[in-house]
C-alpha atoms as a PDB file:
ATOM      1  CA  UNK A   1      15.848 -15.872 -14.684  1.00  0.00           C
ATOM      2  CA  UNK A   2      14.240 -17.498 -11.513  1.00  0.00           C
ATOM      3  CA  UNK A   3      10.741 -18.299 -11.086  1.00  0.00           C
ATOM      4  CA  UNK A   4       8.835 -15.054 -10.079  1.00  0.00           C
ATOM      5  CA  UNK A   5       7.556 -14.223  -6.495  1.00  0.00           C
ATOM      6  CA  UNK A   6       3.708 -13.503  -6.066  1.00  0.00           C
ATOM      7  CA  UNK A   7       2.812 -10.660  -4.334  1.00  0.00           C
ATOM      8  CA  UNK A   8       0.225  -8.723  -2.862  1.00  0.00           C
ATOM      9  CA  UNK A   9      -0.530  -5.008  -3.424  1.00  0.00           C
ATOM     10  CA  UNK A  10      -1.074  -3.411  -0.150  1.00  0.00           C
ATOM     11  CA  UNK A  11      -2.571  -0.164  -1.354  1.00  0.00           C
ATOM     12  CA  UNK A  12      -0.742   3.406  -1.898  1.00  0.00           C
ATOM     13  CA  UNK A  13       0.785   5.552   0.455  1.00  0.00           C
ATOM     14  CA  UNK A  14       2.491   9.314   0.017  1.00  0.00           C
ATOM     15  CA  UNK A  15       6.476   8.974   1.013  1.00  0.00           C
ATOM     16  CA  UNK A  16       7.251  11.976   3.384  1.00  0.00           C
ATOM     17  CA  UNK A  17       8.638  14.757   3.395  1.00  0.00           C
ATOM     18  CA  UNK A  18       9.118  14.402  -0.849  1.00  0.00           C
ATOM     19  CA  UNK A  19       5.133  13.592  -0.871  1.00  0.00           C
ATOM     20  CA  UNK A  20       5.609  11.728  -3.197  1.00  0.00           C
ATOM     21  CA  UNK A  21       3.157   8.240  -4.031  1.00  0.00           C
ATOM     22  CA  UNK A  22       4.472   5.186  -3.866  1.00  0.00           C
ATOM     23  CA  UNK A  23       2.936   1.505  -4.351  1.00  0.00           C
ATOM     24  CA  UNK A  24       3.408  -0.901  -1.998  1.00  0.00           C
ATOM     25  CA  UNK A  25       3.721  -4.790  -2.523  1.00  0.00           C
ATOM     26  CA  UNK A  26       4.377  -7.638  -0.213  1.00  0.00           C
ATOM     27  CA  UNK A  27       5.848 -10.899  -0.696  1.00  0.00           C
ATOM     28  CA  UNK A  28       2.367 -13.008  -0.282  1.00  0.00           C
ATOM     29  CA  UNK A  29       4.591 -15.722   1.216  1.00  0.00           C
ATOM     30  CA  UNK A  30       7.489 -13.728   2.951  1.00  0.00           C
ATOM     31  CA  UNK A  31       8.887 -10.868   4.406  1.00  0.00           C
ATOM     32  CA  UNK A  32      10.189  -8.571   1.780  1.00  0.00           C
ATOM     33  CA  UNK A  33       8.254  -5.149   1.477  1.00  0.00           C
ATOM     34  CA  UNK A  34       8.802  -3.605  -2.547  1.00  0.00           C
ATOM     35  CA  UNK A  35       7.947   0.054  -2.788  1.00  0.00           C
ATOM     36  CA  UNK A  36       7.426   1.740  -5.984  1.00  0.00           C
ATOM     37  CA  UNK A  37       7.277   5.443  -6.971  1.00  0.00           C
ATOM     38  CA  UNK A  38       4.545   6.210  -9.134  1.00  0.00           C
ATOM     39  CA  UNK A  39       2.704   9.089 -10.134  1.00  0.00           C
ATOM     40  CA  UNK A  40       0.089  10.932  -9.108  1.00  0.00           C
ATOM     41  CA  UNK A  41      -2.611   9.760 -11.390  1.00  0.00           C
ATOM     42  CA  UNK A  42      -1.904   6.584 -11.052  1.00  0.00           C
ATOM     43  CA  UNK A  43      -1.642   6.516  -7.660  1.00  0.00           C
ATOM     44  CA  UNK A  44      -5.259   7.945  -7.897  1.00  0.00           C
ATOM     45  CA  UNK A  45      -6.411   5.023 -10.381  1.00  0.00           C
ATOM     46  CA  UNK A  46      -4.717   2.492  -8.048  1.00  0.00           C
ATOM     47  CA  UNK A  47      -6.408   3.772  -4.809  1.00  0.00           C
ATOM     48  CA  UNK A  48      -9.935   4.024  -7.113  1.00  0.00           C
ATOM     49  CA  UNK A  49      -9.842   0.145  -7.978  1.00  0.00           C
ATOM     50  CA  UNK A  50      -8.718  -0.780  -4.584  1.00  0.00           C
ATOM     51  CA  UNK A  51     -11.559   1.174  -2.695  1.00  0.00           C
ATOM     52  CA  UNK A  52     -14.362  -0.140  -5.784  1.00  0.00           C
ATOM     53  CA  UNK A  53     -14.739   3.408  -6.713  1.00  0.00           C
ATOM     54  CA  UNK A  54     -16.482   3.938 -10.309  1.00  0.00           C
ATOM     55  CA  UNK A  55     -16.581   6.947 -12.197  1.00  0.00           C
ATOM     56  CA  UNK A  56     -18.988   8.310 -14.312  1.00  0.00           C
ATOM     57  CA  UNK A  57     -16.221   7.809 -17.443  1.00  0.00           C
ATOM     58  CA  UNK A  58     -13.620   5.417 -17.487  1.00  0.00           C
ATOM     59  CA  UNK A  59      -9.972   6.532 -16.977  1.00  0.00           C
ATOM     60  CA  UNK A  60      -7.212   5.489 -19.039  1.00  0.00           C
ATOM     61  CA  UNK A  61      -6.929   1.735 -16.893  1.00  0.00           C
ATOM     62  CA  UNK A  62     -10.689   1.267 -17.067  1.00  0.00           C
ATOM     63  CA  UNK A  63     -10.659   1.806 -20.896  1.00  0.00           C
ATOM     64  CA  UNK A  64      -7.751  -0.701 -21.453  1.00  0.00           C
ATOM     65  CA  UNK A  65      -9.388  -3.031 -19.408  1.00  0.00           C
ATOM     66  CA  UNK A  66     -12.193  -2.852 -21.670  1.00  0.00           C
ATOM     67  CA  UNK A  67     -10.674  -2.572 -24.528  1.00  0.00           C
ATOM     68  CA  UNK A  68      -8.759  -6.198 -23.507  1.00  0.00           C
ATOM     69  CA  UNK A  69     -12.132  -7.375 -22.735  1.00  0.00           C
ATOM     70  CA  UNK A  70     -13.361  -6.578 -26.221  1.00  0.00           C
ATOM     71  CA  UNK A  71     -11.098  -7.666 -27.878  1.00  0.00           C
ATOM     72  CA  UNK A  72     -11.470 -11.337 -26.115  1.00  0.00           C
ATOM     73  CA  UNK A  73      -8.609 -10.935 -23.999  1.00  0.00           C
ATOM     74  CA  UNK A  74      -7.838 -10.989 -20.497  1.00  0.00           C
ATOM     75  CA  UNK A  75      -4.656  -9.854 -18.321  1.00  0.00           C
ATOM     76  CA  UNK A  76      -3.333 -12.535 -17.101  1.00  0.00           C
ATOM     77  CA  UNK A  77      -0.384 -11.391 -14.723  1.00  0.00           C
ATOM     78  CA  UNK A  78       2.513  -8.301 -14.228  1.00  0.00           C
ATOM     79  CA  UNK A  79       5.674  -9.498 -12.998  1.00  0.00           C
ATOM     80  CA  UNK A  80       7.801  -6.554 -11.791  1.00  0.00           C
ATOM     81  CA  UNK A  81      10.848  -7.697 -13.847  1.00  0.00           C
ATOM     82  CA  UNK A  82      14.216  -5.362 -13.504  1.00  0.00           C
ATOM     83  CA  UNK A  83      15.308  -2.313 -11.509  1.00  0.00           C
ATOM     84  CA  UNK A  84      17.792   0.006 -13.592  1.00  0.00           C
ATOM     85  CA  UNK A  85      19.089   3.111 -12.966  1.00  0.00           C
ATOM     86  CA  UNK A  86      16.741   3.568 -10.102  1.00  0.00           C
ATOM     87  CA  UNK A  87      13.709   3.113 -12.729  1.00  0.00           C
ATOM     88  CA  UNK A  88      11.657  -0.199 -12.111  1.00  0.00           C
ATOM     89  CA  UNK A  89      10.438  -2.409 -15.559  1.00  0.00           C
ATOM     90  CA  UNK A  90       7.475  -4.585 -15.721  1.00  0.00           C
ATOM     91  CA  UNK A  91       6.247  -6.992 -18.140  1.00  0.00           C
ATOM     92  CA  UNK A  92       1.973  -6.750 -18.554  1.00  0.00           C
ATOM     93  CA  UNK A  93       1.127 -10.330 -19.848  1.00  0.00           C
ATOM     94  CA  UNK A  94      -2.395 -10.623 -21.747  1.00  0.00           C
ATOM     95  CA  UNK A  95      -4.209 -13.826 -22.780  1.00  0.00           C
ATOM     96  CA  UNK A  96      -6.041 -14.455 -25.916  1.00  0.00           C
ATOM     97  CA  UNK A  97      -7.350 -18.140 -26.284  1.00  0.00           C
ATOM     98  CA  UNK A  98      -4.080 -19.986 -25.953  1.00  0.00           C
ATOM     99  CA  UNK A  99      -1.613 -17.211 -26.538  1.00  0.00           C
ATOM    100  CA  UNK A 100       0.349 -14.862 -24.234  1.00  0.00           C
ATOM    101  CA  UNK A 101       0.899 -11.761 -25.381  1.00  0.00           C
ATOM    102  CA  UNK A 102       4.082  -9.603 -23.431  1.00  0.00           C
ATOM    103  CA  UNK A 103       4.011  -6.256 -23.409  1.00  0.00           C
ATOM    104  CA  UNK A 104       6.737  -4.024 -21.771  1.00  0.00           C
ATOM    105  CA  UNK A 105       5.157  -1.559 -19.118  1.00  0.00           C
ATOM    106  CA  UNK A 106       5.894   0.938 -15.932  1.00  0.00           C
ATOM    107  CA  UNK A 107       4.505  -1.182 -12.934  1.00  0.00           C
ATOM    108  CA  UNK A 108       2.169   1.827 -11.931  1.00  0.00           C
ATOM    109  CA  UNK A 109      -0.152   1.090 -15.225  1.00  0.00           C
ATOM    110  CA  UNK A 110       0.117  -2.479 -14.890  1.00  0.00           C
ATOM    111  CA  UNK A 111      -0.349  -2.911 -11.562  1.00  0.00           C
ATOM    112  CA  UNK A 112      -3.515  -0.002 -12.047  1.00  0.00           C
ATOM    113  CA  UNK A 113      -4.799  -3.025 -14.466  1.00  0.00           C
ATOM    114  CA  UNK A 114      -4.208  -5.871 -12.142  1.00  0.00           C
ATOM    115  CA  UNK A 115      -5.820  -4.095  -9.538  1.00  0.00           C
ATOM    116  CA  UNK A 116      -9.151  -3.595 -12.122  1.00  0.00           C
ATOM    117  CA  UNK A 117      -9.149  -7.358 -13.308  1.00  0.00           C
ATOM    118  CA  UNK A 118      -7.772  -9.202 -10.403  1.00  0.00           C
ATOM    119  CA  UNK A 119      -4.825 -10.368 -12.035  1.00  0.00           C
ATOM    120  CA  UNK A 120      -2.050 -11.176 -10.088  1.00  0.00           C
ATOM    121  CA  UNK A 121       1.227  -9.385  -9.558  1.00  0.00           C
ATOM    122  CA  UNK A 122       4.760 -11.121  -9.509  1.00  0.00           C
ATOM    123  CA  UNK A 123       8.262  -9.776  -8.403  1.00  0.00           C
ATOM    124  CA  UNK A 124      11.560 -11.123 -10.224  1.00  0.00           C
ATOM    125  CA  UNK A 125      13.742 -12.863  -7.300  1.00  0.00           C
ATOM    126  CA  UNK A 126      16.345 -10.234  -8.714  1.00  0.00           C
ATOM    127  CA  UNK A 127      14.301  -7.299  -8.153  1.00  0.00           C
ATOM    128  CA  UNK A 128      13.233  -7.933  -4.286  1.00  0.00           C
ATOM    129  CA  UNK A 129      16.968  -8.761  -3.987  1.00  0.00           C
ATOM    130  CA  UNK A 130      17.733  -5.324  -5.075  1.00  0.00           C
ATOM    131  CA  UNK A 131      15.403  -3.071  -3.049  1.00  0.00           C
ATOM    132  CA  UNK A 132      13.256  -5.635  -1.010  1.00  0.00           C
ATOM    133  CA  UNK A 133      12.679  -4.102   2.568  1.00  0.00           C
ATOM    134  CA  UNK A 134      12.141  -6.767   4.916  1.00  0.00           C
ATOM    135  CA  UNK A 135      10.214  -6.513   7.962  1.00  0.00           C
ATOM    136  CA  UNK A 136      11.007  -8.539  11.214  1.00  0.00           C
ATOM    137  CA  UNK A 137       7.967 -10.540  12.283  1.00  0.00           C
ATOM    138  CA  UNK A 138       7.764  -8.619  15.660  1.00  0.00           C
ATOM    139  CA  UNK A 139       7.017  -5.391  14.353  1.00  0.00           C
ATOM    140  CA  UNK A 140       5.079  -6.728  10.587  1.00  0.00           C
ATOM    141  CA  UNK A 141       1.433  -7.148  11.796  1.00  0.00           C
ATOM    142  CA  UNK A 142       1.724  -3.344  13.587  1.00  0.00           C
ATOM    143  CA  UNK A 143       2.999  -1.693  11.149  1.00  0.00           C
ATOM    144  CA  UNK A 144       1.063  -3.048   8.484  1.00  0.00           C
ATOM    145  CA  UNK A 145      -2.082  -2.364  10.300  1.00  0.00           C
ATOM    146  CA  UNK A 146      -0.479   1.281  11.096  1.00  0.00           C
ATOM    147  CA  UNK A 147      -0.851   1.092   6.730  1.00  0.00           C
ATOM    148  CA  UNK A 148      -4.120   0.196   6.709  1.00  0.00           C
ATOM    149  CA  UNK A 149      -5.430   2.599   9.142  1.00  0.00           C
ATOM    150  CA  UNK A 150      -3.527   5.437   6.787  1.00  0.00           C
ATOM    151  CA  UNK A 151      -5.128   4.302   3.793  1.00  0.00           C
ATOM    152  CA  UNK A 152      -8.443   3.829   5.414  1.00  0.00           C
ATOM    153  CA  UNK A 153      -7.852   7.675   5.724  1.00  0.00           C
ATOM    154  CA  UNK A 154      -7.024   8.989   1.958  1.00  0.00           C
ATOM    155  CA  UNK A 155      -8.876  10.146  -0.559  1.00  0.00           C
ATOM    156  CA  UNK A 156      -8.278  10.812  -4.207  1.00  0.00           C
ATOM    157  CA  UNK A 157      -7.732  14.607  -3.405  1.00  0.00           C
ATOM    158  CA  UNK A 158      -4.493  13.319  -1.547  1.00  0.00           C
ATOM    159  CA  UNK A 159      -3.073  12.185  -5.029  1.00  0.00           C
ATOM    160  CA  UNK A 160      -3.964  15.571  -6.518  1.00  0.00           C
ATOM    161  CA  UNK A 161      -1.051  17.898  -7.288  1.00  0.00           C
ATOM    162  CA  UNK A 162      -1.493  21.523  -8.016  1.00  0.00           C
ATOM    163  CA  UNK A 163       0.958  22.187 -10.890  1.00  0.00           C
END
């Protein structure tokens, strides 16, 4: 496998007319857009951690980040590893003294940690050659601040789904 791509997480969006959530990544030193499905809740604890929103109790990211914490750990990276049958993979890597520890994961949860800890997120080379969307220079810096005018505008009622 080739060396993974860093990446940035851009935020959440909802992908009309499904409304569905997605997360959104970006190459941090290219072009290639990767958008994830996710759900709901996590969509929610993604937005949270990105806007610095606490809550009176911790949700299920906050207590594994404290849990790691406790337990003298720290997450150290997710690397979105493999798309397969339309289903993404990732691979949550904590750090405990001088070990790695790997543990299999959807990218929504793990990239819900990374956004709580800081940790940074990667992208196989084979995965953003498999559903990459690349954005031509001309049109990037618009559209991206088009993104960050919409998410400027959510709120966690926007993840809520009345089922």
């Amino acid at each position: 496998m080739s060396e993974s791509v860093p990446m940035d997480l851009i935020g959440v969006r909802i992908e009309y007319p499904t409304n569905q959530p997605i997360v959104l990544l970006r190459e941090s030193h290219g072009k290639r857009f990767l958008a994830i499905w996710i759900g709901a809740m996590e969509a929610t604890a993604i937005a949270y951690a990105l806007e610095g929103v606490n809550t009176p109790r911790p949700f299920t990211h906050d207590l594994l980040r404290i849990t790691t914490e406790v337990l003298g750990g720290q997450v150290a990276r997710v690397t979105v590893t493999e798309l397969r049958d339309s289903v993404y993979y990732a691979d949550l890597v904590l750090s405990r003294d001088d070990e790695e520890i790997h543990v299999s994961s959807r990218p929504s949860d793990a990239i819900a940690l990374a956004a709580r800890t800081g940790a940074p997120v990667f992208a196989t080379p084979e995965v953003l050659d498999d559903a990459g969307i690349e954005i031509k220079d001309d049109n990037q810096e618009a559209e991206v601040e088009a993104f960050r005018e919409f998410l400027e505008d959510l709120s966690p009622e926007d993840f809520r789904t009345d089922a």
